[in-house]
C-alpha atoms as a PDB file:
ATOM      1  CA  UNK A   1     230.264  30.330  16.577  1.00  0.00           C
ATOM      2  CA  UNK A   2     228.069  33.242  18.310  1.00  0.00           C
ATOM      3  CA  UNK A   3     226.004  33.550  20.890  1.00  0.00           C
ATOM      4  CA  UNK A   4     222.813  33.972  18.167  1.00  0.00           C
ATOM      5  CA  UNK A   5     222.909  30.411  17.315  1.00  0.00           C
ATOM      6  CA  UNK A   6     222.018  29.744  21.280  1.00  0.00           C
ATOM      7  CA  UNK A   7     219.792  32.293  21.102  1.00  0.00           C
ATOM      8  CA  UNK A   8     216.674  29.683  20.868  1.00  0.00           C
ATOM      9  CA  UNK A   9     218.212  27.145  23.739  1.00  0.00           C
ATOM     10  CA  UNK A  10     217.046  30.220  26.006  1.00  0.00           C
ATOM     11  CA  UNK A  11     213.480  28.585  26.152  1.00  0.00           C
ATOM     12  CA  UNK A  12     214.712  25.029  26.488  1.00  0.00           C
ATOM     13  CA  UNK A  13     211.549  22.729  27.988  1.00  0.00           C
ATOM     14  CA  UNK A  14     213.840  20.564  29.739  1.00  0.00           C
ATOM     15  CA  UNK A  15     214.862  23.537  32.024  1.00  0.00           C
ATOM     16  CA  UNK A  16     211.672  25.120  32.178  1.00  0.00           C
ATOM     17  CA  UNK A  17     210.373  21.843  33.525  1.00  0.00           C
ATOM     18  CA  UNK A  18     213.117  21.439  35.899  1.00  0.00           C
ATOM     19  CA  UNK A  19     211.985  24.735  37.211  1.00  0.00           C
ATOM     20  CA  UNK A  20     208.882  23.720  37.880  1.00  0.00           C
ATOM     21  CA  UNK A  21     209.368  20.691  39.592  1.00  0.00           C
ATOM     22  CA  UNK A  22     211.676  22.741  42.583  1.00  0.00           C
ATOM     23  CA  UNK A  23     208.545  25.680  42.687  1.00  0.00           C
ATOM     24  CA  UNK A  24     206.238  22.213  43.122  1.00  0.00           C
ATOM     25  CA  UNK A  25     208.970  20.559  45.320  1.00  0.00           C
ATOM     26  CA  UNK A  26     209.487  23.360  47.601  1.00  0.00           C
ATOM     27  CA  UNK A  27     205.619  24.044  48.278  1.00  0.00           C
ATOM     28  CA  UNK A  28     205.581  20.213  48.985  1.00  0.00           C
ATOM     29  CA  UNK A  29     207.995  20.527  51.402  1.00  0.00           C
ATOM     30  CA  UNK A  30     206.859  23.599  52.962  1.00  0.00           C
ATOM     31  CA  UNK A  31     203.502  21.691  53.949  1.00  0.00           C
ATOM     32  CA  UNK A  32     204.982  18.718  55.402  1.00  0.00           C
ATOM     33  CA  UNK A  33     207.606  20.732  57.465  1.00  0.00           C
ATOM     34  CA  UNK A  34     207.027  19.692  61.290  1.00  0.00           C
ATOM     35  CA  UNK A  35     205.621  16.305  60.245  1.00  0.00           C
ATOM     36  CA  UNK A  36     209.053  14.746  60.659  1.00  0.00           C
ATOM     37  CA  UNK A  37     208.644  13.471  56.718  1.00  0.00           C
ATOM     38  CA  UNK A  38     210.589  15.560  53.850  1.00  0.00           C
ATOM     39  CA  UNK A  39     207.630  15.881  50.688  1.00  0.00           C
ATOM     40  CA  UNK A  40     210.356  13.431  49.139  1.00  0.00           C
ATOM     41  CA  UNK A  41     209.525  10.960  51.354  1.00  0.00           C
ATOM     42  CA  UNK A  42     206.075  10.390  51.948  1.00  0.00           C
ATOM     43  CA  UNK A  43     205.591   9.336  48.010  1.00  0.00           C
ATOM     44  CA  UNK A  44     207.735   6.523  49.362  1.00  0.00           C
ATOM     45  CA  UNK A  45     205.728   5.308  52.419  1.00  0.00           C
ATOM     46  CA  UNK A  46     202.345   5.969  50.377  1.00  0.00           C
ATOM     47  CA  UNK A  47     203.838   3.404  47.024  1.00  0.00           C
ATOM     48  CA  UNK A  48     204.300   1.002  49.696  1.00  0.00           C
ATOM     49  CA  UNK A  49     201.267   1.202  51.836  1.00  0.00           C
ATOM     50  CA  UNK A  50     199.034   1.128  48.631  1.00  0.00           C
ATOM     51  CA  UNK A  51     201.619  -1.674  46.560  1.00  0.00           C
ATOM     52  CA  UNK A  52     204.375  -3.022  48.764  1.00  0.00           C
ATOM     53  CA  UNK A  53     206.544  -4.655  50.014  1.00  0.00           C
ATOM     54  CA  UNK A  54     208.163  -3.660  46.737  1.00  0.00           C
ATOM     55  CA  UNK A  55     211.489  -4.756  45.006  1.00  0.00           C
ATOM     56  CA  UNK A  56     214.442  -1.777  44.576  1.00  0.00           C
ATOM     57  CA  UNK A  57     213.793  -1.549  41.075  1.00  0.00           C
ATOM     58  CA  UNK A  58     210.141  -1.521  40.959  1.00  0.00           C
ATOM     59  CA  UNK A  59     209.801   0.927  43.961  1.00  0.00           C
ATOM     60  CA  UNK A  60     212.176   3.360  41.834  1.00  0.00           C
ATOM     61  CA  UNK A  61     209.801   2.597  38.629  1.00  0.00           C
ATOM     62  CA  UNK A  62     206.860   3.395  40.305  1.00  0.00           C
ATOM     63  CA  UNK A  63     208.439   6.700  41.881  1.00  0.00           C
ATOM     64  CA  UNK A  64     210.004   7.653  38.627  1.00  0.00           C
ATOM     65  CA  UNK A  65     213.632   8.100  40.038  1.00  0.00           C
ATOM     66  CA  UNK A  66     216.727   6.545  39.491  1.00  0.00           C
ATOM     67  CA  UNK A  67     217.663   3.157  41.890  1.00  0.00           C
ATOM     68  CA  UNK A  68     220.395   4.877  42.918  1.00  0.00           C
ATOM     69  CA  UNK A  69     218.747   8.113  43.681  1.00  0.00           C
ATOM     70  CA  UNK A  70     215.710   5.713  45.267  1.00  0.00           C
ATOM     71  CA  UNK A  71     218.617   4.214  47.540  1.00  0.00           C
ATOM     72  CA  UNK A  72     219.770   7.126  48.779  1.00  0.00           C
ATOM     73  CA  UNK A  73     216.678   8.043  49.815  1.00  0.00           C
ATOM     74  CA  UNK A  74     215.785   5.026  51.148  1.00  0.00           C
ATOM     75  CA  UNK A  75     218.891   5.216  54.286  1.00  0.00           C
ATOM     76  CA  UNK A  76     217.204   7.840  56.299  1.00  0.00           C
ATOM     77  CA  UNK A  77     214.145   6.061  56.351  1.00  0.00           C
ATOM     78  CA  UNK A  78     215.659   2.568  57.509  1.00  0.00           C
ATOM     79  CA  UNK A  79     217.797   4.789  60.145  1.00  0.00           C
ATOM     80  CA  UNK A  80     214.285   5.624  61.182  1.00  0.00           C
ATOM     81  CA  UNK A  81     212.839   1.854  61.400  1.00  0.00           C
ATOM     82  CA  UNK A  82     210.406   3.563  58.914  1.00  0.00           C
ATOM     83  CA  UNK A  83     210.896   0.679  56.396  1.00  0.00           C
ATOM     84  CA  UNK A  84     213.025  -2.763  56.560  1.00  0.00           C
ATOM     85  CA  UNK A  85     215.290  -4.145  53.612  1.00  0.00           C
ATOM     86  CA  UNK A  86     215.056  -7.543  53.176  1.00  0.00           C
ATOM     87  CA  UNK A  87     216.938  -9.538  50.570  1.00  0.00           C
ATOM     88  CA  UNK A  88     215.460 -13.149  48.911  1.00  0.00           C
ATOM     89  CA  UNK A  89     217.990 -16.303  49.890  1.00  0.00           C
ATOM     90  CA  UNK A  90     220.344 -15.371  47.064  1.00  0.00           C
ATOM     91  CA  UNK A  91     220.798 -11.906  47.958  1.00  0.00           C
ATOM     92  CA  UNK A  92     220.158 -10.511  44.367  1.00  0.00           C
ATOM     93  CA  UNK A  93     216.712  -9.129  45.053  1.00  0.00           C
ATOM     94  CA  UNK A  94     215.824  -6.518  47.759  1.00  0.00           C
ATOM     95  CA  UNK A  95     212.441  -6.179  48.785  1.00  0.00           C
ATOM     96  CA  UNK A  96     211.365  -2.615  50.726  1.00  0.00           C
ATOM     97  CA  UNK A  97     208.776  -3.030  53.098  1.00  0.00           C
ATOM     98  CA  UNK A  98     206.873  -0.200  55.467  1.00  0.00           C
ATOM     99  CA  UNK A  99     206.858  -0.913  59.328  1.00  0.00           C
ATOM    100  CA  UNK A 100     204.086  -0.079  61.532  1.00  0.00           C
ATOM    101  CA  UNK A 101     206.219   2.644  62.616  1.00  0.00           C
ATOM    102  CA  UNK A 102     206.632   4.441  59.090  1.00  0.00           C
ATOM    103  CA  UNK A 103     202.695   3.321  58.557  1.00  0.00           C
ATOM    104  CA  UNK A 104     201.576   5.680  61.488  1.00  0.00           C
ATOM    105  CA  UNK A 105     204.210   8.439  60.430  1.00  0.00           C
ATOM    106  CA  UNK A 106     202.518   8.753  56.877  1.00  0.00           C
ATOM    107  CA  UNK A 107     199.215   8.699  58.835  1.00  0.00           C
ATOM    108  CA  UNK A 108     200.471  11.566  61.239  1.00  0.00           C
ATOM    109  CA  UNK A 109     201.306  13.222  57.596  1.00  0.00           C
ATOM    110  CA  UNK A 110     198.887  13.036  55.829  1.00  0.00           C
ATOM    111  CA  UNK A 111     196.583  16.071  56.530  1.00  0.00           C
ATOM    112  CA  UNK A 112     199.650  17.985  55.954  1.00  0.00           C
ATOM    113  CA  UNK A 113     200.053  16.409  51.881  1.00  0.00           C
ATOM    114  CA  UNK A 114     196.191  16.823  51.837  1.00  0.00           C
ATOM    115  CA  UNK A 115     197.097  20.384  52.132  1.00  0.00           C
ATOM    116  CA  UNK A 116     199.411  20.999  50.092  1.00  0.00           C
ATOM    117  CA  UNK A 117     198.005  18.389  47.396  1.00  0.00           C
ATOM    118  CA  UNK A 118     194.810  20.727  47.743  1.00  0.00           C
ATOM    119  CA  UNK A 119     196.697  24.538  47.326  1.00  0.00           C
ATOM    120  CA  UNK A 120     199.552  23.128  44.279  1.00  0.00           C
ATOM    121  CA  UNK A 121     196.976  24.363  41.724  1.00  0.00           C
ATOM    122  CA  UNK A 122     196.903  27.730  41.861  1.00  0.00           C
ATOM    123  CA  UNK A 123     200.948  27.650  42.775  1.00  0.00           C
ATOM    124  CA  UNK A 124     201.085  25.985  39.137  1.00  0.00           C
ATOM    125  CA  UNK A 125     198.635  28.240  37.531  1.00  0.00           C
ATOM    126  CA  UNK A 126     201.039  31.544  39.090  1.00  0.00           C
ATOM    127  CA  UNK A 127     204.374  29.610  36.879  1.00  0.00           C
ATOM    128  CA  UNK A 128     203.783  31.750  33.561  1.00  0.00           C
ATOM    129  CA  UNK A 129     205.842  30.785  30.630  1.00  0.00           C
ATOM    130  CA  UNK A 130     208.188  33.828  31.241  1.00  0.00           C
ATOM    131  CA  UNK A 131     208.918  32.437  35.186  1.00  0.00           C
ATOM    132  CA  UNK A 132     210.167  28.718  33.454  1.00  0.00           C
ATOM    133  CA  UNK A 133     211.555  29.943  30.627  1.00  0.00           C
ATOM    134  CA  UNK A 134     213.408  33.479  31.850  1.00  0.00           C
ATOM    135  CA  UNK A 135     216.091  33.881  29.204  1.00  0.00           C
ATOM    136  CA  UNK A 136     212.626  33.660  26.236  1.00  0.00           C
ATOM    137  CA  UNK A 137     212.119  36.307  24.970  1.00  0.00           C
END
């Protein structure tokens, strides 16, 4: 085996992609920094203003993560009496629901993702091929 035959992994879209989404993660978060809401979190609070209350699994299907990477997320925003859990009378269902509290934190936080929702473009149009996709080439 030699290093030639990896040669073409170099350019992998997977990882090029996954570049990409920390540039896009990290402008996200610089914009909401001082709003008391990580960029991870306000998608949250907005899927359940516009849809909720929300089951576990469909929350994390509408997000597009994992239900265990959703539930992780989910702790620091209870801790914050931004959302409640509640569970149905058998305890198999979980239903996420915003309180008035997290609904006037993504209000407070919102100019701040209007921003940064408004100055992504050009941060996406600077990611050339060569910046996602280093090792191509």
């Amino acid at each position: 085996m030699t290093n030639e035959q990896f040669r073409d992994c170099a350019g992998c879209v997977c990882a090029g992609i996954r570049r990409a989404a920390r540039v896009v993660t990290r402008h996200y978060q610089r914009h909401m920094r001082g709003t008391g809401l990580r960029g991870t979190q306000f998608p949250i609070l907005v899927a359940l203003i516009n849809d909720g209350p929300l089951p576990v699994g469909r929350l994390a299907k509408r997000l597009g993560v994992e239900r265990t990477t959703l539930t992780r997320n989910l702790a620091p925003l209870v801790k914050k009496q931004w959302i409640r859990i509640s569970s149905e009378e058998d305890g198999r269902v979980h239903f996420i629901t915003i309180t008035a509290k997290g609904r006037n934190m993504a209000q407070a936080a919102l100019p701040a993702w209007r921003a940064a929702q408004a100055s992504v473009g050009p941060k996406l149009k600077e990611l050339r091929l060569a910046q996602l996709f280093p090792m191509a080439g």
